[in-house]
C-alpha atoms as a PDB file:
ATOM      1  CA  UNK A   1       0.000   0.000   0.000  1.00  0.00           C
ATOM      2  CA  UNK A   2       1.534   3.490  -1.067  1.00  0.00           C
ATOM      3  CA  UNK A   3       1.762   5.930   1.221  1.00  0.00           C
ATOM      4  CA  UNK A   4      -0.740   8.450  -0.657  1.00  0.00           C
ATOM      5  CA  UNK A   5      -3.268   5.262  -0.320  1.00  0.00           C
ATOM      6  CA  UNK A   6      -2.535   4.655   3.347  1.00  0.00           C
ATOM      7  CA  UNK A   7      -3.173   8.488   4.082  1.00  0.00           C
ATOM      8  CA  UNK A   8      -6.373   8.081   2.780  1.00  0.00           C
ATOM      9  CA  UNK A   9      -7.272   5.169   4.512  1.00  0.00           C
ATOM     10  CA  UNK A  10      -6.198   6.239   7.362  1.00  0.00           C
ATOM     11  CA  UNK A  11      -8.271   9.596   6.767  1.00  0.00           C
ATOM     12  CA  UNK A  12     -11.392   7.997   5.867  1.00  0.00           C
ATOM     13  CA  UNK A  13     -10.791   5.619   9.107  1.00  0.00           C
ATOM     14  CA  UNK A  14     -11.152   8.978  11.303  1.00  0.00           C
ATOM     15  CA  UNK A  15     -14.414  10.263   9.578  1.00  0.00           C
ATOM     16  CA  UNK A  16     -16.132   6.412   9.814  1.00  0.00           C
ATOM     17  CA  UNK A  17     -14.919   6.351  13.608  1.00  0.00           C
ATOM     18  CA  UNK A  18     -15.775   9.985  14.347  1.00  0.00           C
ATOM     19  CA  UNK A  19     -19.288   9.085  13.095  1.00  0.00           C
ATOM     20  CA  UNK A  20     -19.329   5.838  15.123  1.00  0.00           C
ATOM     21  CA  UNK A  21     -17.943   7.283  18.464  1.00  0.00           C
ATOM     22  CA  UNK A  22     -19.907  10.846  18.384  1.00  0.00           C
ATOM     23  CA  UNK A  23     -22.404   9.587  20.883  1.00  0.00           C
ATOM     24  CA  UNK A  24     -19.641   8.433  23.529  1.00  0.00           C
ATOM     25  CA  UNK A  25     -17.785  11.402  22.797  1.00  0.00           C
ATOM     26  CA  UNK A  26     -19.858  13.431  23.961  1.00  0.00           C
ATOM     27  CA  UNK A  27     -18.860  12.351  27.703  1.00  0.00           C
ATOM     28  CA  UNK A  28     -15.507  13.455  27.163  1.00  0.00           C
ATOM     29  CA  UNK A  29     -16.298  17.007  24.816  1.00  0.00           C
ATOM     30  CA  UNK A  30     -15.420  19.785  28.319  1.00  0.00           C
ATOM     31  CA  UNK A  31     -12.370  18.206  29.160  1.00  0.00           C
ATOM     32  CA  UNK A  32      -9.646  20.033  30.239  1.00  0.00           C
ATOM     33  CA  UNK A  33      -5.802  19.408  30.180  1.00  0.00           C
ATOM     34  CA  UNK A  34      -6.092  19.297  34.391  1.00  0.00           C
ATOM     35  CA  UNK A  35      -8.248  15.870  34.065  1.00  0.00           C
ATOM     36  CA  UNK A  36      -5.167  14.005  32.183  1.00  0.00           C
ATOM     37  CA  UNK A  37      -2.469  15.935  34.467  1.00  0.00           C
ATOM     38  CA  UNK A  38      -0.866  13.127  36.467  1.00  0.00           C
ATOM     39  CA  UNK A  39      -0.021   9.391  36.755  1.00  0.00           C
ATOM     40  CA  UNK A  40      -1.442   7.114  34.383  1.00  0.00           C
ATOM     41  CA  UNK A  41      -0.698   2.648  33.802  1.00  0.00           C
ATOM     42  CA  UNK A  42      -2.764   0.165  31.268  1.00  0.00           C
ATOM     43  CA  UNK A  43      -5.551  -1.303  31.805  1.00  0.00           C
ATOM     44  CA  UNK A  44      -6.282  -0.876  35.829  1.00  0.00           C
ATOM     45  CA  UNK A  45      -5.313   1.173  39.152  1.00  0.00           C
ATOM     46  CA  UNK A  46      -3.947  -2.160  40.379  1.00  0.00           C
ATOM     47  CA  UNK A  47      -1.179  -2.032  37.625  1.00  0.00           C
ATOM     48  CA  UNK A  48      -0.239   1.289  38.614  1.00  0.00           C
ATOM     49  CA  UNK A  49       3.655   0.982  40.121  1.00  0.00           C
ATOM     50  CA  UNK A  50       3.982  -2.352  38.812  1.00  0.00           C
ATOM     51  CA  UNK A  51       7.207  -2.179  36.260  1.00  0.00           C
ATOM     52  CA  UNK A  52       5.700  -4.885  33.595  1.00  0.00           C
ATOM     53  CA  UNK A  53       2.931  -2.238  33.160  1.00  0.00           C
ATOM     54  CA  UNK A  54       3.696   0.842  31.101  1.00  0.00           C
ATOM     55  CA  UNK A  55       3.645   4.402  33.766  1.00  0.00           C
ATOM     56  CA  UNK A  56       2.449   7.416  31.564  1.00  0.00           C
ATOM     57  CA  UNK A  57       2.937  10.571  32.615  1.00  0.00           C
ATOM     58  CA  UNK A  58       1.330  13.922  31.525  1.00  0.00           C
ATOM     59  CA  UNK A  59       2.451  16.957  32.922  1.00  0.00           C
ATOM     60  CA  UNK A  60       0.684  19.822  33.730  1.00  0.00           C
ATOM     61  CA  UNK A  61       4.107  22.174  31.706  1.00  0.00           C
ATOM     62  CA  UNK A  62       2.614  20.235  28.806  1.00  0.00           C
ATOM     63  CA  UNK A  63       5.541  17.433  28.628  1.00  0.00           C
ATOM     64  CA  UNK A  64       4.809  13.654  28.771  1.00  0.00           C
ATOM     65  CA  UNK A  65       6.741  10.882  29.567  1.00  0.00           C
ATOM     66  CA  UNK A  66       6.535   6.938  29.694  1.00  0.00           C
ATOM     67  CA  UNK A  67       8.813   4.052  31.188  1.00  0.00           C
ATOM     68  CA  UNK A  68       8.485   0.850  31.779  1.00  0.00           C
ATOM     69  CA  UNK A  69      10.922  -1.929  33.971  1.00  0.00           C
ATOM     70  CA  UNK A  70      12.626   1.514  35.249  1.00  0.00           C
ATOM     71  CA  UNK A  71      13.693   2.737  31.647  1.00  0.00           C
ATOM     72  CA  UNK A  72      12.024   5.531  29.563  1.00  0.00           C
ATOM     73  CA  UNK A  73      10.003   4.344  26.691  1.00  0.00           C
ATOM     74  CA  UNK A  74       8.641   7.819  25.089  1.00  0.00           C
ATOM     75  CA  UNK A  75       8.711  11.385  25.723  1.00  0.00           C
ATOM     76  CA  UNK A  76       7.824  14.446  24.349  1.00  0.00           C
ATOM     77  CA  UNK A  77       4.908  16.958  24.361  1.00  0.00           C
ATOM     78  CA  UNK A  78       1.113  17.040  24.626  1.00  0.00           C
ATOM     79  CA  UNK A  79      -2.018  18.934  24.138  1.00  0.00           C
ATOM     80  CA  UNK A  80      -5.869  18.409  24.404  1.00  0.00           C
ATOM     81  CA  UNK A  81      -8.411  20.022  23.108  1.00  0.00           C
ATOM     82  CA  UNK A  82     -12.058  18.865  24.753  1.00  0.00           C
ATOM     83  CA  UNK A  83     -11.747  15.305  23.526  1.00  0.00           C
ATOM     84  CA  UNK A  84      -8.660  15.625  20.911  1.00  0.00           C
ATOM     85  CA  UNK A  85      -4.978  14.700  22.748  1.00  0.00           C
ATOM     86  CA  UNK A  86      -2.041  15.855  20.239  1.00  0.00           C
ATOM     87  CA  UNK A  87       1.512  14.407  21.339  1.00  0.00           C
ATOM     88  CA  UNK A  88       4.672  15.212  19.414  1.00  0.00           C
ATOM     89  CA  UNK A  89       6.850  12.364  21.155  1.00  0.00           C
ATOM     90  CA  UNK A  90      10.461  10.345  20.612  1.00  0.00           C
ATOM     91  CA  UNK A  91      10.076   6.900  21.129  1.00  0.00           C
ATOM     92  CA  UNK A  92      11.254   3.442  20.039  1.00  0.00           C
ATOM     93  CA  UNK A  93       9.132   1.968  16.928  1.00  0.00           C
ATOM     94  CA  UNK A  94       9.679  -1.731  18.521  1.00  0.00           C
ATOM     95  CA  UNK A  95       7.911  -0.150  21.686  1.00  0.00           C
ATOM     96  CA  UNK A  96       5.084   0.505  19.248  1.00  0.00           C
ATOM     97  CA  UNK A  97       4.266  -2.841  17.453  1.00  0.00           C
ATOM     98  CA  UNK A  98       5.822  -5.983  18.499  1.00  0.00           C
ATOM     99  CA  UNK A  99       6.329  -6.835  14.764  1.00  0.00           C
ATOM    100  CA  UNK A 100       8.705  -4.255  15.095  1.00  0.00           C
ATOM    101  CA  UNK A 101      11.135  -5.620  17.383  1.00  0.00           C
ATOM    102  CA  UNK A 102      14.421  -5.396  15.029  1.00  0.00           C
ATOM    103  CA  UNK A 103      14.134  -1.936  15.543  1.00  0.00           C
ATOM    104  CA  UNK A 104      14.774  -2.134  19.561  1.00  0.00           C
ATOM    105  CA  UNK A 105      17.345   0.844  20.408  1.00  0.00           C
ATOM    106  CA  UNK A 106      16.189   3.534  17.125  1.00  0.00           C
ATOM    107  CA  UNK A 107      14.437   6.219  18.500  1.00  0.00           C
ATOM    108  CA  UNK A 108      11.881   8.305  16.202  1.00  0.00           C
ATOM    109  CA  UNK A 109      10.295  11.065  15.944  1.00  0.00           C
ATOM    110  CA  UNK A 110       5.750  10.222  15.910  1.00  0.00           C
ATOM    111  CA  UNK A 111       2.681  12.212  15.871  1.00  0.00           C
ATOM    112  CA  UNK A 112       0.008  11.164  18.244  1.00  0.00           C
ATOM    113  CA  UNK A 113      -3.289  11.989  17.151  1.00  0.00           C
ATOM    114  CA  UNK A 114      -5.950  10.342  20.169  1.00  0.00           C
ATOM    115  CA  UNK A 115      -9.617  10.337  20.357  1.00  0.00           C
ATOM    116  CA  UNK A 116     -11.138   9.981  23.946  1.00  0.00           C
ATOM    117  CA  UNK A 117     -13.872   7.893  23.462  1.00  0.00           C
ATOM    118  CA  UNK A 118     -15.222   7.592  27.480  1.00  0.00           C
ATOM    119  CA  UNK A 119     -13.415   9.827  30.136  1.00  0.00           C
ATOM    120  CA  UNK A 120     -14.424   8.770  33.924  1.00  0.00           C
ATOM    121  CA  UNK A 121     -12.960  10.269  36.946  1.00  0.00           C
ATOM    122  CA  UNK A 122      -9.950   7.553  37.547  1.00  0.00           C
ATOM    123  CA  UNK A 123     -10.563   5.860  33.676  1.00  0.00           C
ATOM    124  CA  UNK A 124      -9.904   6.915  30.361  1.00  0.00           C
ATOM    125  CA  UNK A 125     -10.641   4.928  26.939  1.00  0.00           C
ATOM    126  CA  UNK A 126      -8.919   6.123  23.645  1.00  0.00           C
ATOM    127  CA  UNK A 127      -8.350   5.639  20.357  1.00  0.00           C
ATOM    128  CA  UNK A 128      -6.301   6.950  17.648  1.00  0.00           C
ATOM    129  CA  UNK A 129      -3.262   6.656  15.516  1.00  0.00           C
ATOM    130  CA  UNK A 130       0.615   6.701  16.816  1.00  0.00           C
ATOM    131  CA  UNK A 131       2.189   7.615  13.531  1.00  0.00           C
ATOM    132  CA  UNK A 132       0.754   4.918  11.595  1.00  0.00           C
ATOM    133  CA  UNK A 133      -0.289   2.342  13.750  1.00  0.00           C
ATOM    134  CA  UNK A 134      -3.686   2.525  15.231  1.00  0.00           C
ATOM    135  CA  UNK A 135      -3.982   1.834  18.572  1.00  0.00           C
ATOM    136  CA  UNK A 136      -6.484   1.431  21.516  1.00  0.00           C
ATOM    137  CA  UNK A 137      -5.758   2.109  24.577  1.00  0.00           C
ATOM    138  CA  UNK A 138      -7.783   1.618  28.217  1.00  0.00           C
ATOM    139  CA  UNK A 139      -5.797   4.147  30.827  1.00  0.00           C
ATOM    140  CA  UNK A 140      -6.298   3.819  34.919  1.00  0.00           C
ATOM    141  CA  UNK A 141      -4.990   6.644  37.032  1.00  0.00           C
ATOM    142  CA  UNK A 142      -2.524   6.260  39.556  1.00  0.00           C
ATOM    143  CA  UNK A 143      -3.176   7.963  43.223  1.00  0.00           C
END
């Protein structure tokens, strides 16, 4: 697939989604950047501090970071806009995808473009592309 063709996939992914999602959206539309400020992990609050589980954190200075077993898996920048989270971030592309393990130890640049899908006090569903690799993620935060 060429990347002009991938683009628009990709693009025509966001509108189908958009129009599939706009009803749960809608719980996550006033957000502000203080409800992702903090500790995040995968999945649930009893992964949080447990090093097999990734630790995300978003700053309130606008700066993000991510490690996992004690090392530093991503960081770079973030932004979001009601339900929209923009992140301009360095990581590993073997971090990414596991089909992209021969790449363990390059670091690249990747645009994060996120949806939030359902936004509760302590848990956060989203979904979105990390350059291009779609992803899905379930957050917890950590106390």
């Amino acid at each position: 697939m060429g990347k002009l063709t991938k683009t628009l996939f990709f693009s025509l992914f966001f509108v189908v989604a958009g129009a599939l999602f706009t009803p749960m959206v809608t719980t996550a539309a006033g957000l502000s950047s203080d409800y992702l400020a903090g500790n995040w992990t995968l999945e649930s609050n009893e992964n949080c501090g447990k090093p097999e589980f990734e630790s995300i954190s978003f700053k309130n200075d606008g700066t993000v970071s991510a490690s996992r077993f004690g090392s530093t898996t991503l960081t770079g920048f973030w932004e979001l806009n009601g339900e929209f989270l923009t992140a301009h971030v360095v990581t590993s592309p073997a971090h990414l995808d596991q089909r992209l393990l021969h790449m363990k130890g390059h670091f690249d640049y990747f645009l994060v473009n996120m949806v939030i899908v359902d936004a509760q006090p302590d848990e956060l569903k989203i979904v979105g592309r990390i350059g291009e690799i779609m992803s899905r993620m379930d957050l917890a935060r950590c106390k």
